[in-house]
N, C-alpha and C. Protein backbone atom coordinates (compact mmCIF):
# COMPACT_ATOMS: atom_id res chain seq x y z
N UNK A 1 -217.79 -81.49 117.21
CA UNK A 1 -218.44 -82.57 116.51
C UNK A 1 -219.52 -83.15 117.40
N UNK A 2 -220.81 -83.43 116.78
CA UNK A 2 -221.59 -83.83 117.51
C UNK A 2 -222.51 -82.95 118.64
N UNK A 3 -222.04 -81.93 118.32
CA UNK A 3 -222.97 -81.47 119.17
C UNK A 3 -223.99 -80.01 118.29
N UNK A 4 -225.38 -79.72 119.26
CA UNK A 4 -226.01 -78.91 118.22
C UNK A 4 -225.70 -77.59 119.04
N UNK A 5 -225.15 -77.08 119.75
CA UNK A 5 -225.12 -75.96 120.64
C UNK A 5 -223.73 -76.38 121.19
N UNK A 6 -222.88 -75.05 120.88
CA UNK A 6 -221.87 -74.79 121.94
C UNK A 6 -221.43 -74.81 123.27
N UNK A 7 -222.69 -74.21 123.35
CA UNK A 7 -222.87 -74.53 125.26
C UNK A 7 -222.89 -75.98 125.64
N UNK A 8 -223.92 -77.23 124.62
CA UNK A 8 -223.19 -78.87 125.30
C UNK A 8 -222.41 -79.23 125.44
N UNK A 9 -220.92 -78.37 125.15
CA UNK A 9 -219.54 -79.26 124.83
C UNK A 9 -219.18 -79.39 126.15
N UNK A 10 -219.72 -78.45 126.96
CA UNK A 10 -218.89 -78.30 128.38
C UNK A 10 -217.69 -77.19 128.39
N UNK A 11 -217.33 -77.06 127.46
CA UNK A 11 -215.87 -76.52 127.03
C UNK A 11 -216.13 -75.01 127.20
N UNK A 12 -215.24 -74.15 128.71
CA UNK A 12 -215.07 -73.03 128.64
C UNK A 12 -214.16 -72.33 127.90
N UNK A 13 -214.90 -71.08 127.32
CA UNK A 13 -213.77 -70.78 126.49
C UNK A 13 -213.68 -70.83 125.08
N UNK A 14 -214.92 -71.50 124.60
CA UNK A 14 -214.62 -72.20 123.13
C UNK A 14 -215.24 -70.81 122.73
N UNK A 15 -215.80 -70.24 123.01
CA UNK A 15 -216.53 -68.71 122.81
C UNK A 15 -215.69 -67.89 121.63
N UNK A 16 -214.24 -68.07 122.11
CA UNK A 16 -213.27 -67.40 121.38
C UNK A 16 -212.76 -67.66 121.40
N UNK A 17 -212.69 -69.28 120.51
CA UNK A 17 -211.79 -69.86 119.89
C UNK A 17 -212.07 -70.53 118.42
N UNK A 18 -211.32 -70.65 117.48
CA UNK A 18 -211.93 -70.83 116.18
C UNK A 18 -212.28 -72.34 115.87
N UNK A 19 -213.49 -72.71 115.87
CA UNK A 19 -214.59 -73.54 116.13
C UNK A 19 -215.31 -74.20 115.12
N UNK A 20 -214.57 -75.27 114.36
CA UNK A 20 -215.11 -76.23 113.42
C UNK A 20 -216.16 -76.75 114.04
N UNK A 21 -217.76 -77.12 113.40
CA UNK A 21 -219.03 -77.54 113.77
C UNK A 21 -218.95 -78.60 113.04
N UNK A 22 -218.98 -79.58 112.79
CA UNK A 22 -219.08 -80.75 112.13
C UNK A 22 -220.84 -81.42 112.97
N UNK A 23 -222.26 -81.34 112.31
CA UNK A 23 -222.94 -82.58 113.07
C UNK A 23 -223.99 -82.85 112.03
N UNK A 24 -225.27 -83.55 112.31
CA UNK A 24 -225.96 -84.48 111.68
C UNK A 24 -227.05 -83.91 112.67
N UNK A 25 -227.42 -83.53 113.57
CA UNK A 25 -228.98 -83.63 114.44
C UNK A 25 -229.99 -82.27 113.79
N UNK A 26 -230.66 -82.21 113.85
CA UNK A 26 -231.23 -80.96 113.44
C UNK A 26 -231.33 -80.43 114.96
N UNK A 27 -231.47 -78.98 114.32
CA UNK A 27 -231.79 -78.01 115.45
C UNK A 27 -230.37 -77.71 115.89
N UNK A 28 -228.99 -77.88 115.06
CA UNK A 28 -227.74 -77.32 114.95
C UNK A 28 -228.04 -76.21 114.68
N UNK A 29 -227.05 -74.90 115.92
CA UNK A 29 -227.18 -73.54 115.52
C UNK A 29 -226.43 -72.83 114.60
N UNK A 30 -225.59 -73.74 113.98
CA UNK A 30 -224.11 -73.07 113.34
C UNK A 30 -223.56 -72.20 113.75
N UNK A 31 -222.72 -72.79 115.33
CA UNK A 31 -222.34 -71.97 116.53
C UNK A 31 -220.78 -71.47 115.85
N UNK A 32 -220.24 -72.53 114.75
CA UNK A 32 -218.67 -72.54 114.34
C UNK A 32 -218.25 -71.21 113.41
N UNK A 33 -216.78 -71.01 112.97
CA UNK A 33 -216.48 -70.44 112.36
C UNK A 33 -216.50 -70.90 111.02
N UNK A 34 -216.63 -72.83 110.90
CA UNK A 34 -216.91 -73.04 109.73
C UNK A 34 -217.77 -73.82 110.27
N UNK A 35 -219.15 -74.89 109.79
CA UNK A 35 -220.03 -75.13 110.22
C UNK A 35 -220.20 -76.46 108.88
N UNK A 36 -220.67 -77.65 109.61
CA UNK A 36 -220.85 -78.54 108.18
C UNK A 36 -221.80 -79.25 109.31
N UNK A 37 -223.16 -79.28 108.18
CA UNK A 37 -224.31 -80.30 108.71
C UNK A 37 -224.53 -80.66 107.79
N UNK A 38 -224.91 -82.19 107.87
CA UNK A 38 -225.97 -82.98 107.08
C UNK A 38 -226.71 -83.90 108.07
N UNK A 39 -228.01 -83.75 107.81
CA UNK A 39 -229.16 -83.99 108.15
C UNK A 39 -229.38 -85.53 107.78
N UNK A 40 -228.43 -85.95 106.67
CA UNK A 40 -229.14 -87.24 105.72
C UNK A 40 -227.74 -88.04 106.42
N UNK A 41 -227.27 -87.35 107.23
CA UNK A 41 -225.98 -88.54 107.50
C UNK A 41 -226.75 -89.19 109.37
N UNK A 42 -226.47 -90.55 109.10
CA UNK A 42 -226.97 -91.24 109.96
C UNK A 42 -226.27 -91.35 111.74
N UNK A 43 -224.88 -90.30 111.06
CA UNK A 43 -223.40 -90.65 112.37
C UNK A 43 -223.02 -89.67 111.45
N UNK A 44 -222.08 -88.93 112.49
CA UNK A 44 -220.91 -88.12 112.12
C UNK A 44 -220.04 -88.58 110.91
N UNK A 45 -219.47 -89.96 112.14
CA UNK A 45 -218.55 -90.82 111.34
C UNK A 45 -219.20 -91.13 110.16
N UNK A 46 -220.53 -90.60 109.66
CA UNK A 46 -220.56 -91.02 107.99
C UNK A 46 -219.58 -90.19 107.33
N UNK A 47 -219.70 -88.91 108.01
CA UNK A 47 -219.24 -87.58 107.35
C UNK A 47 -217.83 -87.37 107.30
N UNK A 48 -217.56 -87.84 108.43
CA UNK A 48 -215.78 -87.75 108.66
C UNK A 48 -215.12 -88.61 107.58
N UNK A 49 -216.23 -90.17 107.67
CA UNK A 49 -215.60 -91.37 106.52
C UNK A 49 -215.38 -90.45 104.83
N UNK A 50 -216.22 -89.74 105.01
CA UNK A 50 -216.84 -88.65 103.54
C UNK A 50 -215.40 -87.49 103.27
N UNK A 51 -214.96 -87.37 104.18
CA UNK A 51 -213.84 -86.29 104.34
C UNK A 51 -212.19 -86.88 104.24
N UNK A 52 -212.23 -88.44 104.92
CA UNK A 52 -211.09 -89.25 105.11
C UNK A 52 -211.00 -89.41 103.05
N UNK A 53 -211.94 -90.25 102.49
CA UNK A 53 -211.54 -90.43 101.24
C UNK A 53 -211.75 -89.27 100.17
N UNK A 54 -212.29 -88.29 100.77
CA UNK A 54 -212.24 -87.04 99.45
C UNK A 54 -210.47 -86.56 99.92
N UNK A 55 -210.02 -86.41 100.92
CA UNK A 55 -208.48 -86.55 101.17
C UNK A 55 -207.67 -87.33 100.69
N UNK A 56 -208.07 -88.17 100.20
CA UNK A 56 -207.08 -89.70 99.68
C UNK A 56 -206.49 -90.09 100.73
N UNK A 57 -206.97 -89.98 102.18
CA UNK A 57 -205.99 -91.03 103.27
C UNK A 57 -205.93 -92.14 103.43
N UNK A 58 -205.30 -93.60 103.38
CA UNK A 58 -205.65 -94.49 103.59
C UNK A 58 -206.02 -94.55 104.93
N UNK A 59 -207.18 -95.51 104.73
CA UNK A 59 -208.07 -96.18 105.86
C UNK A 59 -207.57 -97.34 106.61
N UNK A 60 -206.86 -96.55 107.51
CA UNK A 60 -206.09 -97.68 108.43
C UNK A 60 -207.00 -98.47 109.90
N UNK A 61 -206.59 -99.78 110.08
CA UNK A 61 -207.25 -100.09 111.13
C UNK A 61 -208.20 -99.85 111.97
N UNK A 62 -207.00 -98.54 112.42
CA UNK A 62 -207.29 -98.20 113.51
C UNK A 62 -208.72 -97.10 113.36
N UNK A 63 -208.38 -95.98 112.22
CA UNK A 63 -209.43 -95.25 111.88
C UNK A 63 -210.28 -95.90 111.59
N UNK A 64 -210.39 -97.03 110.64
CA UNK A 64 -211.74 -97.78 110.64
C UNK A 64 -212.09 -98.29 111.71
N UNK A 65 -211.96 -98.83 112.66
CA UNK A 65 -212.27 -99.19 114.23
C UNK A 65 -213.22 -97.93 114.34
N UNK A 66 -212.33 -97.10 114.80
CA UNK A 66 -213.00 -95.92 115.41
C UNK A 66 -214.03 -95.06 114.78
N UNK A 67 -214.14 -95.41 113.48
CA UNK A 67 -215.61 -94.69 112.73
C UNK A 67 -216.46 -95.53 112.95
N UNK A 68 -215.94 -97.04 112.87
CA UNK A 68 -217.51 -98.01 113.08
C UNK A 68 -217.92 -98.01 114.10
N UNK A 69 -217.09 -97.33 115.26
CA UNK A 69 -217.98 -97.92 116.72
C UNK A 69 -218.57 -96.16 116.67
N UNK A 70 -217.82 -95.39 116.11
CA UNK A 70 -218.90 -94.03 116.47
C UNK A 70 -220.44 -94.83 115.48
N UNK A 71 -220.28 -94.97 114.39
CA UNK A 71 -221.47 -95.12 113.36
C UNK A 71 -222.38 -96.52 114.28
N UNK A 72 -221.74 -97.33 115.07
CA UNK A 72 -222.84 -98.46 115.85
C UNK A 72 -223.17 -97.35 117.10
N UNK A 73 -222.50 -96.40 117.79
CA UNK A 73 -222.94 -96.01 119.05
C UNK A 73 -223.94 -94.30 118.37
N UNK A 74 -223.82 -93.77 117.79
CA UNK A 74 -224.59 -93.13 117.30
C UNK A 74 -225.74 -93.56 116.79
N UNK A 75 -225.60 -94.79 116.13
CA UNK A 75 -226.84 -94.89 115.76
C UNK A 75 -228.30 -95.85 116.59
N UNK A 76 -227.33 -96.03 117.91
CA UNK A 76 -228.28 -96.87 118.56
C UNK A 76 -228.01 -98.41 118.24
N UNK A 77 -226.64 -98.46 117.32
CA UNK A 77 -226.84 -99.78 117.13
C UNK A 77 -227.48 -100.29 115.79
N UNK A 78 -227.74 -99.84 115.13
CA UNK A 78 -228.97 -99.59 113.98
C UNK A 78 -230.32 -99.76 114.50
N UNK A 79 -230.44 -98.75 115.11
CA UNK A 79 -231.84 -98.79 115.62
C UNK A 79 -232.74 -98.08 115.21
N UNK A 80 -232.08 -96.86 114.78
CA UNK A 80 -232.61 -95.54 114.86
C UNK A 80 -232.79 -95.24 113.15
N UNK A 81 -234.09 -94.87 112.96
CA UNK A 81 -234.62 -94.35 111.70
C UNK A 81 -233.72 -93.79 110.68
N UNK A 82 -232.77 -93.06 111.26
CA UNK A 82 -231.43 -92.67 110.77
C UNK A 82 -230.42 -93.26 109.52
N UNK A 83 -230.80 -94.44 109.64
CA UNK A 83 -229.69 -95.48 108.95
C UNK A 83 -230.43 -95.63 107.86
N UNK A 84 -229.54 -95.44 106.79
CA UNK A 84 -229.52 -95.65 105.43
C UNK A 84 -228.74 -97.06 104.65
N UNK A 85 -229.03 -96.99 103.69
CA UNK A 85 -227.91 -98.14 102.57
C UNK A 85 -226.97 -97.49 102.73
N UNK A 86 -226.04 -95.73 102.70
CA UNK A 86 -225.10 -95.58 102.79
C UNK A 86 -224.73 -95.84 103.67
N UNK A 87 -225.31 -95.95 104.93
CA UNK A 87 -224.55 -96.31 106.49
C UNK A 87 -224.06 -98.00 106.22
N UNK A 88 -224.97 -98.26 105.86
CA UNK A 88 -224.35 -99.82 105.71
C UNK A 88 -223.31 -100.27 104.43
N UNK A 89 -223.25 -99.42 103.56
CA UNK A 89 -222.44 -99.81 102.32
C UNK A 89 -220.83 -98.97 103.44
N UNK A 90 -220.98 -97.58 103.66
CA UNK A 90 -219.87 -97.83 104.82
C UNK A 90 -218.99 -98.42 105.60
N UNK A 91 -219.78 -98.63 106.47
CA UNK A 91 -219.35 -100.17 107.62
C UNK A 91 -219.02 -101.44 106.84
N UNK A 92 -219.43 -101.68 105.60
CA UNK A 92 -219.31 -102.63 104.58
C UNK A 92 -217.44 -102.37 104.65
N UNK A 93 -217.23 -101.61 104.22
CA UNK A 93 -215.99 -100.62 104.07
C UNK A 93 -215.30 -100.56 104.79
N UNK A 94 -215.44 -100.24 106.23
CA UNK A 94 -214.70 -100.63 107.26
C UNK A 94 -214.09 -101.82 107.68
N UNK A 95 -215.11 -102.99 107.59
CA UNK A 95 -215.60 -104.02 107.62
C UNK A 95 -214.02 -104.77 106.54
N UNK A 96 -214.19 -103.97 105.78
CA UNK A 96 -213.43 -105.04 104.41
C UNK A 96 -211.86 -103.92 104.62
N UNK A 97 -211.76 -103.01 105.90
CA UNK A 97 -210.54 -102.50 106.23
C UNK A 97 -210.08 -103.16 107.16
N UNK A 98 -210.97 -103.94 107.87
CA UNK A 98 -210.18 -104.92 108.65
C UNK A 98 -211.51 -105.01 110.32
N UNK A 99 -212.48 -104.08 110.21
CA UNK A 99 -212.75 -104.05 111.27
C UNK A 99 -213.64 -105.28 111.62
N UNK A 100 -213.48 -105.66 113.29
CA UNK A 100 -214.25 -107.14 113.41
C UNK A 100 -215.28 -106.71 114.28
N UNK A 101 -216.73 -106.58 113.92
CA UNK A 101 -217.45 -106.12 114.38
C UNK A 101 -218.33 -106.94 115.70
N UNK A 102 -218.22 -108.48 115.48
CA UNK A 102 -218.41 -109.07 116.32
C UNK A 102 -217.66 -108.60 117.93
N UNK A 103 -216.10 -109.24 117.68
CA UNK A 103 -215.71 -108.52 118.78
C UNK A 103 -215.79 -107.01 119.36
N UNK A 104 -215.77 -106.18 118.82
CA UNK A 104 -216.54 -104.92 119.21
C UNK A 104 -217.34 -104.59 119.89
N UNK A 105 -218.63 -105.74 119.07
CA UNK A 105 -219.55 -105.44 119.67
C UNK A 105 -219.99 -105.99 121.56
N UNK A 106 -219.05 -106.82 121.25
CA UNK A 106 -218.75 -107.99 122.92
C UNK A 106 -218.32 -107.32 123.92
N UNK A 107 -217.18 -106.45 123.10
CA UNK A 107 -216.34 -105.21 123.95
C UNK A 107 -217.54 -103.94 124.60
N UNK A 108 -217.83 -103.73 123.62
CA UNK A 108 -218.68 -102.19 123.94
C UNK A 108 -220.21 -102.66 124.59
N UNK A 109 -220.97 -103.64 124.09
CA UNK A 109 -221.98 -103.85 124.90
C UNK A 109 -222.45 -104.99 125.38
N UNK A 110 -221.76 -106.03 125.39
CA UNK A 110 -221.86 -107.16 126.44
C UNK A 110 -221.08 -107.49 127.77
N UNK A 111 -220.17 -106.11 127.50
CA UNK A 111 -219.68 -106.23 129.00
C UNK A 111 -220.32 -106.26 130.28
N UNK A 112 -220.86 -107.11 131.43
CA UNK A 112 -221.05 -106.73 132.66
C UNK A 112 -220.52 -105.11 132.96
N UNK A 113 -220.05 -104.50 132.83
CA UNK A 113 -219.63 -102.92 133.41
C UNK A 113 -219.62 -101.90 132.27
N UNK A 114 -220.51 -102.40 131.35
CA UNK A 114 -220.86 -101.64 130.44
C UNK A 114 -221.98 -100.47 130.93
N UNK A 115 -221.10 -98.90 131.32
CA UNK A 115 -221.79 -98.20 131.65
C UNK A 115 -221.11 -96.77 130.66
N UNK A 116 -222.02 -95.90 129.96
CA UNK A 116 -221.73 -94.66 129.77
C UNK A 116 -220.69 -93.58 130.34
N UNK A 117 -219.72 -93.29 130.17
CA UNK A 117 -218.66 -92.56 130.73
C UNK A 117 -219.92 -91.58 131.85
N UNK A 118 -218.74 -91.35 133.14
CA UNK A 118 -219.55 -90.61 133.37
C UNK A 118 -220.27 -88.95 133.09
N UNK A 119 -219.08 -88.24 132.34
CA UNK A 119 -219.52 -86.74 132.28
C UNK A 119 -220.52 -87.15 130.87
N UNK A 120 -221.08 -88.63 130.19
CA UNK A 120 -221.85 -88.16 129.19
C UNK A 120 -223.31 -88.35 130.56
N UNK A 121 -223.21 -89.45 130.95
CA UNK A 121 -224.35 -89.31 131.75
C UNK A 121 -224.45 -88.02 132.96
N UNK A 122 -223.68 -86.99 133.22
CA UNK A 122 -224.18 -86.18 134.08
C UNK A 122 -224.14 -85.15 133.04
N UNK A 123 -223.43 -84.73 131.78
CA UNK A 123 -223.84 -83.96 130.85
C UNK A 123 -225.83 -84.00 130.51
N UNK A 124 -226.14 -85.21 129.81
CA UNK A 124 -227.39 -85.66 129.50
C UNK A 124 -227.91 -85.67 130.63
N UNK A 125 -227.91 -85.76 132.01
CA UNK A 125 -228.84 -85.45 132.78
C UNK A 125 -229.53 -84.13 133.12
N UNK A 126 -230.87 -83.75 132.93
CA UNK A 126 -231.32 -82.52 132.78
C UNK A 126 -231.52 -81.64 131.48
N UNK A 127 -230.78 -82.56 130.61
CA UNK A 127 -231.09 -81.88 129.23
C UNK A 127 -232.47 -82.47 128.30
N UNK A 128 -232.84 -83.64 128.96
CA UNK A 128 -233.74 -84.52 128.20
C UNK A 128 -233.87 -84.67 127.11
N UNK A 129 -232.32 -85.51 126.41
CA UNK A 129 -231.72 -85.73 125.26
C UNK A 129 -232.34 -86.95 125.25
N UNK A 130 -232.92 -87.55 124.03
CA UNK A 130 -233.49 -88.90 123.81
C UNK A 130 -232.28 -89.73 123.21
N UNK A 131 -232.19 -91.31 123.24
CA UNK A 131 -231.31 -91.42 122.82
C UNK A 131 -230.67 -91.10 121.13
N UNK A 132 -231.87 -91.27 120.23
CA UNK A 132 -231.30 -90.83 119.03
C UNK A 132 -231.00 -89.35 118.70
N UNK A 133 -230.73 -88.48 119.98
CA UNK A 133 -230.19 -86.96 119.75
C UNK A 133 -228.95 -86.53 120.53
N UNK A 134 -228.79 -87.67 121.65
CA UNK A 134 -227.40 -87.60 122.14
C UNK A 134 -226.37 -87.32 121.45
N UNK A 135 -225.73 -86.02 121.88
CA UNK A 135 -224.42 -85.41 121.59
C UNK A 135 -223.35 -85.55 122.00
N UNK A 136 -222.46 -86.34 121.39
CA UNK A 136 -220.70 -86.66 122.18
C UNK A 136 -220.00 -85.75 121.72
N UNK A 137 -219.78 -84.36 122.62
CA UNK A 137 -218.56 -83.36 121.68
C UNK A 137 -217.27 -84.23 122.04
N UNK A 138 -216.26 -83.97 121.01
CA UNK A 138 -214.99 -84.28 120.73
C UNK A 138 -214.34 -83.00 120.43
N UNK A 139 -213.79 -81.96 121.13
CA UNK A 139 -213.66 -81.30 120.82
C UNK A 139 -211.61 -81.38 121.18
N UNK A 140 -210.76 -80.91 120.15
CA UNK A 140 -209.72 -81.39 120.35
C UNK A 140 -208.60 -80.09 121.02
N UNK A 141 -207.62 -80.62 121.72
CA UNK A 141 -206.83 -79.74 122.73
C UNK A 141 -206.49 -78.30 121.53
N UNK A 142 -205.94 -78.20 120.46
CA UNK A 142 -205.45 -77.47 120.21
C UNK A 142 -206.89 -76.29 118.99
N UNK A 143 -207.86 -76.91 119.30
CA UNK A 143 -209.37 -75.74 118.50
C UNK A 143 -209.38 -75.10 120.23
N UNK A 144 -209.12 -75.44 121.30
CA UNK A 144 -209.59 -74.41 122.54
C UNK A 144 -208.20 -73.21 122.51
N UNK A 145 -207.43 -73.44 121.90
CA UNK A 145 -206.57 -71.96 122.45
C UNK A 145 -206.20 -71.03 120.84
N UNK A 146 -207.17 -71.13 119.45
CA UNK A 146 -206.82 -70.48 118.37
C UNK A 146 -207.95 -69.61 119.28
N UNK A 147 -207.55 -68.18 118.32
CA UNK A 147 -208.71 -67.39 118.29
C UNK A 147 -209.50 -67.08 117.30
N UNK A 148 -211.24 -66.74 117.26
CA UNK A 148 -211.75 -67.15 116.15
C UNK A 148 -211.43 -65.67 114.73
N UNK A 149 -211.79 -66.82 114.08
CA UNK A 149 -211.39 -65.41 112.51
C UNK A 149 -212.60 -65.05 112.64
N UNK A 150 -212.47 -63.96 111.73
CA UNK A 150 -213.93 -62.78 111.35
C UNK A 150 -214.47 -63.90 110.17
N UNK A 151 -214.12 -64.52 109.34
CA UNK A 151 -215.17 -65.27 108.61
C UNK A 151 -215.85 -66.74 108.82
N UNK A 152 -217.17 -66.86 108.71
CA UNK A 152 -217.71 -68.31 108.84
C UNK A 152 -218.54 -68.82 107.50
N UNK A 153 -218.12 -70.08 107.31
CA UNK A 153 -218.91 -70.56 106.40
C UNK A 153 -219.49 -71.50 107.08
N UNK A 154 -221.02 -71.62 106.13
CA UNK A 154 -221.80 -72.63 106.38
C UNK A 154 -221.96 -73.93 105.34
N UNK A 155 -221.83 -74.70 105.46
CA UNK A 155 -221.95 -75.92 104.19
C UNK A 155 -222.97 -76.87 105.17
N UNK A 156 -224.41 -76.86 104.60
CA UNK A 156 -225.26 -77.38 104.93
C UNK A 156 -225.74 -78.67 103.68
N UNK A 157 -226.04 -79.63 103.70
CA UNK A 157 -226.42 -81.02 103.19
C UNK A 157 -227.22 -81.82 103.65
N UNK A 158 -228.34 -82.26 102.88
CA UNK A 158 -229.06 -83.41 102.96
C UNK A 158 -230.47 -82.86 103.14
């Protein structure tokens, strides 16, 4: 997730292993065995939010927490050209799941020691990623040890 090339994840090994692509940046290679881009989504977390209710899961807390701060840190914050009425009718959504965006936002960027983990800043160093193309792979313990199938689909959007 989040990333447009395999090779940014860091992750040895993912070569041959079966490899969901989930992203939003253009210039995604559709490195996965299944591959989902949209171009018109402003954050991942639009897409994931897009996947949580075509599932019927309820939208708990905690998942809403964690899509709104991907959808504020992806997007710069709403900075970035990116953001739509759906990004905001979203977070609307989150918002009315319980999330408190004020404090969040106190947490994540008014801290005095508010600094970038470090492997994103020595990842992004040398790649001359701007900030609205920065890639956070999430790539989870148990996609590094399947091996990949012979078929891939592509589901491209927006």
């Amino acid at each position: 997730m989040e990333c447009g090339d395999l090779s940014r994840t860091g992750v040895a090994g993912l070569d041959r292993a079966f490899v969901i692509n989930i992203d939003h940046h253009p210039g995604n290679t559709d490195f996965g065995q299944i591959n989902w881009f949209d171009a018109s989504a402003a954050a991942c977390a639009e897409m994931v939010f897009d996947l949580v209710r075509a599932l019927g899961v309820p939208l708990s807390l905690d998942m809403a927490t964690h899509l709104y701060l991907a959808i504020v840190t992806d997007t710069g914050s709403f900075h970035y050209s990116s953001i739509s009425p759906r990004t905001f009718d979203i977070c609307r959504q989150l918002l009315e799941a319980g999330v408190d965006p004020v404090r969040l936002s106190r947490q994540v960027f008014d801290s005095k020691h508010h600094r970038p983990p470090q492997d994103v800043r020595r990842r992004d160093a040398g790649h001359g990623a701007r900030p609205d193309q920065t890639d956070r792979p999430a790539v989870p313990r148990r996609a590094r040890s399947r091996p990949p199938l012979e078929a891939t689909t592509t589901t491209r959007t927006g």
